[in-house]
N, C-alpha and C. Protein backbone atom coordinates (compact mmCIF):
# COMPACT_ATOMS: atom_id res chain seq x y z
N UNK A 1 -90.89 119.54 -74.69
CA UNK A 1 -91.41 119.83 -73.36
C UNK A 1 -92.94 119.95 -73.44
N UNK A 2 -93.63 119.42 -72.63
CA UNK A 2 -94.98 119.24 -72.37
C UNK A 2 -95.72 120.37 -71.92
N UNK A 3 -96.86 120.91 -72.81
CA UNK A 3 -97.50 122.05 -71.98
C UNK A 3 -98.01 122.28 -70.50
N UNK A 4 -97.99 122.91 -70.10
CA UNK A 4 -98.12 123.16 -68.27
C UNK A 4 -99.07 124.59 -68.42
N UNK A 5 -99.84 125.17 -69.50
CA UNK A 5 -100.38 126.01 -69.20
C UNK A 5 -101.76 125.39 -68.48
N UNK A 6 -102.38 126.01 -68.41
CA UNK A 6 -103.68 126.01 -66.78
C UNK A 6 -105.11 125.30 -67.28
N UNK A 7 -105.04 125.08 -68.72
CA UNK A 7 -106.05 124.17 -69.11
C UNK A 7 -105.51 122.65 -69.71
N UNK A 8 -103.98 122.79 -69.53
CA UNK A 8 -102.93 121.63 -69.99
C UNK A 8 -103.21 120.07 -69.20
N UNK A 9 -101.58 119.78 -69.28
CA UNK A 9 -102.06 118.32 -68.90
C UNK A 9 -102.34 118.40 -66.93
N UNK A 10 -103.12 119.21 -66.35
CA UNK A 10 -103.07 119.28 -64.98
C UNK A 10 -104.87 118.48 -65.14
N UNK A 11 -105.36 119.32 -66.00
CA UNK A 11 -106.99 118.65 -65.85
C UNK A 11 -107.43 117.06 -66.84
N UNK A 12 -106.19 116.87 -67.73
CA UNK A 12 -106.00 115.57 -68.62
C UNK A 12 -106.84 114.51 -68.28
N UNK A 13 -106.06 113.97 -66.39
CA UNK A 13 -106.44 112.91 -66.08
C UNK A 13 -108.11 112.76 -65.66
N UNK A 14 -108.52 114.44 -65.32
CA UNK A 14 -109.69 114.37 -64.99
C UNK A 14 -110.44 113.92 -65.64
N UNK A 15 -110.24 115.48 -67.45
CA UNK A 15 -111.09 114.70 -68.17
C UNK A 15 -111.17 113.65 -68.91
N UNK A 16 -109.96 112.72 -68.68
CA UNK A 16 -109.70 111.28 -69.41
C UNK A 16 -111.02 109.92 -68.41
N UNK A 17 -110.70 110.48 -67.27
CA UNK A 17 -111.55 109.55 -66.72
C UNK A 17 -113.00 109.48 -66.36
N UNK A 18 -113.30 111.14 -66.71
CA UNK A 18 -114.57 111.45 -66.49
C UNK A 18 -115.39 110.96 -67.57
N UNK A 19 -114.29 111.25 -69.03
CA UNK A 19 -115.18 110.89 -70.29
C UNK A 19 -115.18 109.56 -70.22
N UNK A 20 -114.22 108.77 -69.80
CA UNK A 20 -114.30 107.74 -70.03
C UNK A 20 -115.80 106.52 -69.48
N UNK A 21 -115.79 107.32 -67.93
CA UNK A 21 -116.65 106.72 -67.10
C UNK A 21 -118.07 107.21 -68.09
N UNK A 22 -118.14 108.30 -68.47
CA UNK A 22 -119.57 108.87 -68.97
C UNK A 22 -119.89 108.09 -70.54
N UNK A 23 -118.56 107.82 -71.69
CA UNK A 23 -118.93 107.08 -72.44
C UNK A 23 -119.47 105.05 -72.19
N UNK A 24 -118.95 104.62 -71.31
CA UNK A 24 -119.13 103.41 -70.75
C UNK A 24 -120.78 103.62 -69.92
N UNK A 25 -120.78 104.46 -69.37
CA UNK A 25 -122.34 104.48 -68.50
C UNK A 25 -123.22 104.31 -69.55
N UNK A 26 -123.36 105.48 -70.25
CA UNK A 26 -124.24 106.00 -71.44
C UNK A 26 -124.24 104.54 -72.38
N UNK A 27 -123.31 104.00 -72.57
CA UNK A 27 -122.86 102.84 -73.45
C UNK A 27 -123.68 102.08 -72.90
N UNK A 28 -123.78 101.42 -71.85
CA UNK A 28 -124.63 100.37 -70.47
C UNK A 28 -125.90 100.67 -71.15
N UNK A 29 -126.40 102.27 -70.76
CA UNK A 29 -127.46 102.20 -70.96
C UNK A 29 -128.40 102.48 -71.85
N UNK A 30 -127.47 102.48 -73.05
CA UNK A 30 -128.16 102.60 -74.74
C UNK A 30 -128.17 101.02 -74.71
N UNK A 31 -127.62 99.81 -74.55
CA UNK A 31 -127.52 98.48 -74.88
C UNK A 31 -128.50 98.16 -73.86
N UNK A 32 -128.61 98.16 -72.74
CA UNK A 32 -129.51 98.02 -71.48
C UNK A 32 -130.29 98.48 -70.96
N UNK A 33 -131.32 99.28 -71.49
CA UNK A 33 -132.49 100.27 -71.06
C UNK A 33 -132.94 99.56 -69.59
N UNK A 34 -133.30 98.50 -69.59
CA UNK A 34 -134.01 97.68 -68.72
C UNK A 34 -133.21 97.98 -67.12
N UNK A 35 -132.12 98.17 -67.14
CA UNK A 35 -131.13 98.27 -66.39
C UNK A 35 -131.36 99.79 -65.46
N UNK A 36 -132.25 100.77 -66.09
CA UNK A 36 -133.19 101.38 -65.74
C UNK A 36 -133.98 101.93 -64.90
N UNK A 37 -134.79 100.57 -64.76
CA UNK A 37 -136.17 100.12 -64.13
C UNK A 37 -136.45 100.49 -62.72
N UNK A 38 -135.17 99.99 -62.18
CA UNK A 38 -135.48 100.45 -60.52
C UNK A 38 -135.40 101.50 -60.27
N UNK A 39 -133.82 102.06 -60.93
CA UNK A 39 -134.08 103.49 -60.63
C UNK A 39 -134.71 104.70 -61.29
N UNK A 40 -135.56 104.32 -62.15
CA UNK A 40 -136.61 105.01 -62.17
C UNK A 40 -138.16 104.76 -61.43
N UNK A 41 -137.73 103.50 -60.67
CA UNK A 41 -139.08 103.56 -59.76
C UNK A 41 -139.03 104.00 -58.71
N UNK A 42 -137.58 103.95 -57.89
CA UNK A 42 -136.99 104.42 -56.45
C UNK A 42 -135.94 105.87 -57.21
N UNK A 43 -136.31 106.94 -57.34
CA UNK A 43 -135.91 107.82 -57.63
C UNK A 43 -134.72 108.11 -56.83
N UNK A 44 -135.04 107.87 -55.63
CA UNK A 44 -134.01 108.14 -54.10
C UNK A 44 -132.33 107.29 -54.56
N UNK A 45 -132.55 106.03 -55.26
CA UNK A 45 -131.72 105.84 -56.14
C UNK A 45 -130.44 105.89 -56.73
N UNK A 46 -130.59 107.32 -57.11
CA UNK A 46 -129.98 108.15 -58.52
C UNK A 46 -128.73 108.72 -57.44
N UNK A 47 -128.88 108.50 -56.29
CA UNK A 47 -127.54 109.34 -55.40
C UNK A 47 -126.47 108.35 -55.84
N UNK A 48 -126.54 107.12 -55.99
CA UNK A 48 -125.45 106.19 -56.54
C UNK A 48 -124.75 106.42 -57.25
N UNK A 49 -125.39 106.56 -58.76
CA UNK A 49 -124.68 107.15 -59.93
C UNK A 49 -123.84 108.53 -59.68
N UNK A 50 -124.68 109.14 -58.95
CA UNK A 50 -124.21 110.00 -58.83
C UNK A 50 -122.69 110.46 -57.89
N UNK A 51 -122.97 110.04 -56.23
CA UNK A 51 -121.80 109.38 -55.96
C UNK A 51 -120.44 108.52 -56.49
N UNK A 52 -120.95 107.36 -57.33
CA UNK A 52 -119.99 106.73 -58.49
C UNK A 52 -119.54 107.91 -59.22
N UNK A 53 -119.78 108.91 -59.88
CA UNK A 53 -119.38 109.58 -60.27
C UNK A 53 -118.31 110.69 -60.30
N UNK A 54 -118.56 111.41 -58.76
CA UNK A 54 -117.83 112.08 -58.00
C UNK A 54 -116.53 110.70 -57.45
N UNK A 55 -117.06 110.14 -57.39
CA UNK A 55 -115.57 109.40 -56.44
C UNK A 55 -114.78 108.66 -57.76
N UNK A 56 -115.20 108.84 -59.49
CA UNK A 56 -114.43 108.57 -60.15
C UNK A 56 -113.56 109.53 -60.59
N UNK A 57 -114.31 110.82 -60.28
CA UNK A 57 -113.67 112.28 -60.99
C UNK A 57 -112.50 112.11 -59.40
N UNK A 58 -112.60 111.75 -58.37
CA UNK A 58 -112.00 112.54 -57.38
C UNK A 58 -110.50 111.64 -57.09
N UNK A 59 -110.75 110.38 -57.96
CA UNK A 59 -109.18 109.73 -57.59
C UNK A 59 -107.88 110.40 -58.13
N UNK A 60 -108.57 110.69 -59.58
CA UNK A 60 -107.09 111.35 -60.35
C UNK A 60 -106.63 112.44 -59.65
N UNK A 61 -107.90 113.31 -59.02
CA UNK A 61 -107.51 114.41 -58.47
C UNK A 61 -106.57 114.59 -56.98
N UNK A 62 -106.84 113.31 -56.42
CA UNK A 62 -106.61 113.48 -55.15
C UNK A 62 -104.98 113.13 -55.78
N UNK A 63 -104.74 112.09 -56.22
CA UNK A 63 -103.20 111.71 -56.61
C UNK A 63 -102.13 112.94 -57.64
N UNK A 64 -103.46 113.93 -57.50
CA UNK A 64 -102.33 114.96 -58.52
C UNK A 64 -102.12 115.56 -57.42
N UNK A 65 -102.80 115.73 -55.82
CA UNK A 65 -102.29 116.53 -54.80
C UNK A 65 -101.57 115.73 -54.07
N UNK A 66 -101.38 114.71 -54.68
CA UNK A 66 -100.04 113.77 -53.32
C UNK A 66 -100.98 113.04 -52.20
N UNK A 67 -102.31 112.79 -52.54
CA UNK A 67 -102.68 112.27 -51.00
C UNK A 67 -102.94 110.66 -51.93
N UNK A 68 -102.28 109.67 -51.51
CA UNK A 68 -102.95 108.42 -51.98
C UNK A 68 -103.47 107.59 -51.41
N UNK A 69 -103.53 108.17 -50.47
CA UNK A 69 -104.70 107.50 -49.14
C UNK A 69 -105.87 107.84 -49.39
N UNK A 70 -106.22 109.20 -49.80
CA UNK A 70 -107.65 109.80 -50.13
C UNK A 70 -107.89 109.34 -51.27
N UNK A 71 -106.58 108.57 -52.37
CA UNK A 71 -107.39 108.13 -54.04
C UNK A 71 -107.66 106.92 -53.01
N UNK A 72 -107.20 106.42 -52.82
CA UNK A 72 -107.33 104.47 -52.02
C UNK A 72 -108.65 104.57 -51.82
N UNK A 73 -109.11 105.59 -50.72
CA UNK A 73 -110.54 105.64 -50.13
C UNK A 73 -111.44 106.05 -51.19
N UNK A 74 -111.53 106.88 -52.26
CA UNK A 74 -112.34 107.36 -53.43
C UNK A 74 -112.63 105.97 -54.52
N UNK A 75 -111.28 105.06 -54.69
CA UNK A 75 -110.88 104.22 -55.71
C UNK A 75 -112.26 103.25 -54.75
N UNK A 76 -112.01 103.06 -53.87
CA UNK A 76 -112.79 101.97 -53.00
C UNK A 76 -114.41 102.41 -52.89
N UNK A 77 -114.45 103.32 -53.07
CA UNK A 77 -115.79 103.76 -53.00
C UNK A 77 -116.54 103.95 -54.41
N UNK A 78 -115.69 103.75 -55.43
CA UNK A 78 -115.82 103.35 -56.65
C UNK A 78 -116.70 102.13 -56.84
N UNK A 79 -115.67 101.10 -56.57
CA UNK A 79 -115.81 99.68 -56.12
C UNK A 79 -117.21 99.28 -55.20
N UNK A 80 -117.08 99.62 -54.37
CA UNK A 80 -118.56 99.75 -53.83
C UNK A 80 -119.99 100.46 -54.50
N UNK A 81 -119.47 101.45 -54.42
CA UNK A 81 -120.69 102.20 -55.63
C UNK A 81 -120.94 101.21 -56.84
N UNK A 82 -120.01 100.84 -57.51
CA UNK A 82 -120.32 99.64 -58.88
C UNK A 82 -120.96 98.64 -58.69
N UNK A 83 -120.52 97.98 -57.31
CA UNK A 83 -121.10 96.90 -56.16
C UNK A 83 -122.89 97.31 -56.38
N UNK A 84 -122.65 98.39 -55.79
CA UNK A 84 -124.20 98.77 -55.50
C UNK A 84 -125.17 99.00 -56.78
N UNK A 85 -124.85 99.49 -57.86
CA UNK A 85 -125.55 100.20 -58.83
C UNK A 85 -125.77 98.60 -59.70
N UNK A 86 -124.76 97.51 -59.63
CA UNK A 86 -124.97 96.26 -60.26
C UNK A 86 -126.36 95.69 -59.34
N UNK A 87 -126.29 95.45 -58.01
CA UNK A 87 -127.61 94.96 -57.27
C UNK A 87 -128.59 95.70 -57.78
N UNK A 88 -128.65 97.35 -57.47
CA UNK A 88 -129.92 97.65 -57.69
C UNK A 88 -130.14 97.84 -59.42
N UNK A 89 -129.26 97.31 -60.06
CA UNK A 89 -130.25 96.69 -61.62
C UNK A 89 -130.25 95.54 -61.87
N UNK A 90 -129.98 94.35 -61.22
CA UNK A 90 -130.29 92.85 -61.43
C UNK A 90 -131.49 92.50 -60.11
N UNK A 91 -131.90 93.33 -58.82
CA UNK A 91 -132.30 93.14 -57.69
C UNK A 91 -133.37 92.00 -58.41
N UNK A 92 -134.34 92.24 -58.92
CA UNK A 92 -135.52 91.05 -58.87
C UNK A 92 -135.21 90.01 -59.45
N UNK A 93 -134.13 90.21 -60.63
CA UNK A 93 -133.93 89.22 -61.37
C UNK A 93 -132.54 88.42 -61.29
N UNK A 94 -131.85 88.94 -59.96
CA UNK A 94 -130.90 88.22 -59.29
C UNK A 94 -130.70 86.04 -58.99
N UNK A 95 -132.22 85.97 -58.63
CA UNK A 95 -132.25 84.95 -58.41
C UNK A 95 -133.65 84.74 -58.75
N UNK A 96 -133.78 83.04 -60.06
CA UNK A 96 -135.46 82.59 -59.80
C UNK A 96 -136.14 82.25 -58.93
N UNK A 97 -137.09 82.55 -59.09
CA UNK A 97 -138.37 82.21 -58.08
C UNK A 97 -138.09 80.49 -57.77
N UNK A 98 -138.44 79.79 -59.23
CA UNK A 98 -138.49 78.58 -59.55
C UNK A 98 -137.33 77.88 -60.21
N UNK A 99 -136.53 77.01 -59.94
CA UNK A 99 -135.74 76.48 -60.82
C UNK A 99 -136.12 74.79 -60.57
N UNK A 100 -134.98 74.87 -61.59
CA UNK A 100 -135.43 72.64 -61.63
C UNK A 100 -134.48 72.10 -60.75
N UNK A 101 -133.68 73.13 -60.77
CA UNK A 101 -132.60 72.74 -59.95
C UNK A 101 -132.52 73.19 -58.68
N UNK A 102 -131.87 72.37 -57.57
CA UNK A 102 -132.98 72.81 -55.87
C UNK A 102 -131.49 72.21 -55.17
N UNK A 103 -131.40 73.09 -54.05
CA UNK A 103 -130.25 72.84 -53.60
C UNK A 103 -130.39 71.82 -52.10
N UNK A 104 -131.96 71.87 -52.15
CA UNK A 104 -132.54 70.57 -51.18
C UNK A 104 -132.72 69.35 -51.41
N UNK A 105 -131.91 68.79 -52.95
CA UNK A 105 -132.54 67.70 -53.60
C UNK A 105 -132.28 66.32 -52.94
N UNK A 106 -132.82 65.72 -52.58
CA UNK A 106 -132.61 64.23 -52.09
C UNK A 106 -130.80 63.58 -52.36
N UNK A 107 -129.99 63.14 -51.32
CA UNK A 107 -128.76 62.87 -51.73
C UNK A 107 -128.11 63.90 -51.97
N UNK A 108 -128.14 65.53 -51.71
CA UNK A 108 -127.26 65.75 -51.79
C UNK A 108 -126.98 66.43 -49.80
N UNK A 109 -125.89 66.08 -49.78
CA UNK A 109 -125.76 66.62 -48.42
C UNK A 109 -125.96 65.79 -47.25
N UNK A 110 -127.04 64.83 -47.52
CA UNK A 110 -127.78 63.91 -46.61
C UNK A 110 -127.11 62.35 -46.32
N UNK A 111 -127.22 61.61 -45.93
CA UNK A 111 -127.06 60.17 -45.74
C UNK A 111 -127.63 58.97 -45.45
């Protein structure tokens, strides 16, 4: 039989996913310093991570109280938050200035 005392498996999933999310971030950004950049120039920023954060701690939690509508909406805001925190560290370097390759090139599209 599985322990059920009050530091047992009730907080498990929390801290399984909390560490998990915090070893993978930290991981990102020991390999990726550069990744960084913006948000240390737009400080205002840092609510992302931070948000991502809370809405990763808050899925396990919501599904240990029976609501799986509220993990659905947390899980999704995950998803978005990741959405977001990927733009604002590729933003400048999303797309070149210059390429060789041009999506106006003679023949294509035209007749």
């Amino acid at each position: 039989m599985p322990c059920r005392s009050a530091c047992g498996s009730r907080s498990r999933p929390l801290f399984r996913s909390s560490s998990l999310y915090l070893l993978v971030s930290l991981t990102t950004w020991w390999h990726a310093p550069h990744s960084l950049d913006n948000l240390r120039a737009h400080p205002w920023l840092w609510i992302v991570p931070a948000l991502n954060f809370l809405a990763v701690l808050n899925v396990p939690r919501a599904m240990y109280l029976g609501r799986p509508g509220y993990a659905f909406f947390s899980s999704s805001m995950v998803i978005l938050a990741l959405a977001s925190l990927f733009s604002v560290a590729v933003f400048p370097y999303l797309m070149a200035r210059r390429s060789r390759w041009s999506m106006a090139s003679p023949g294509v599209g035209s007749q």
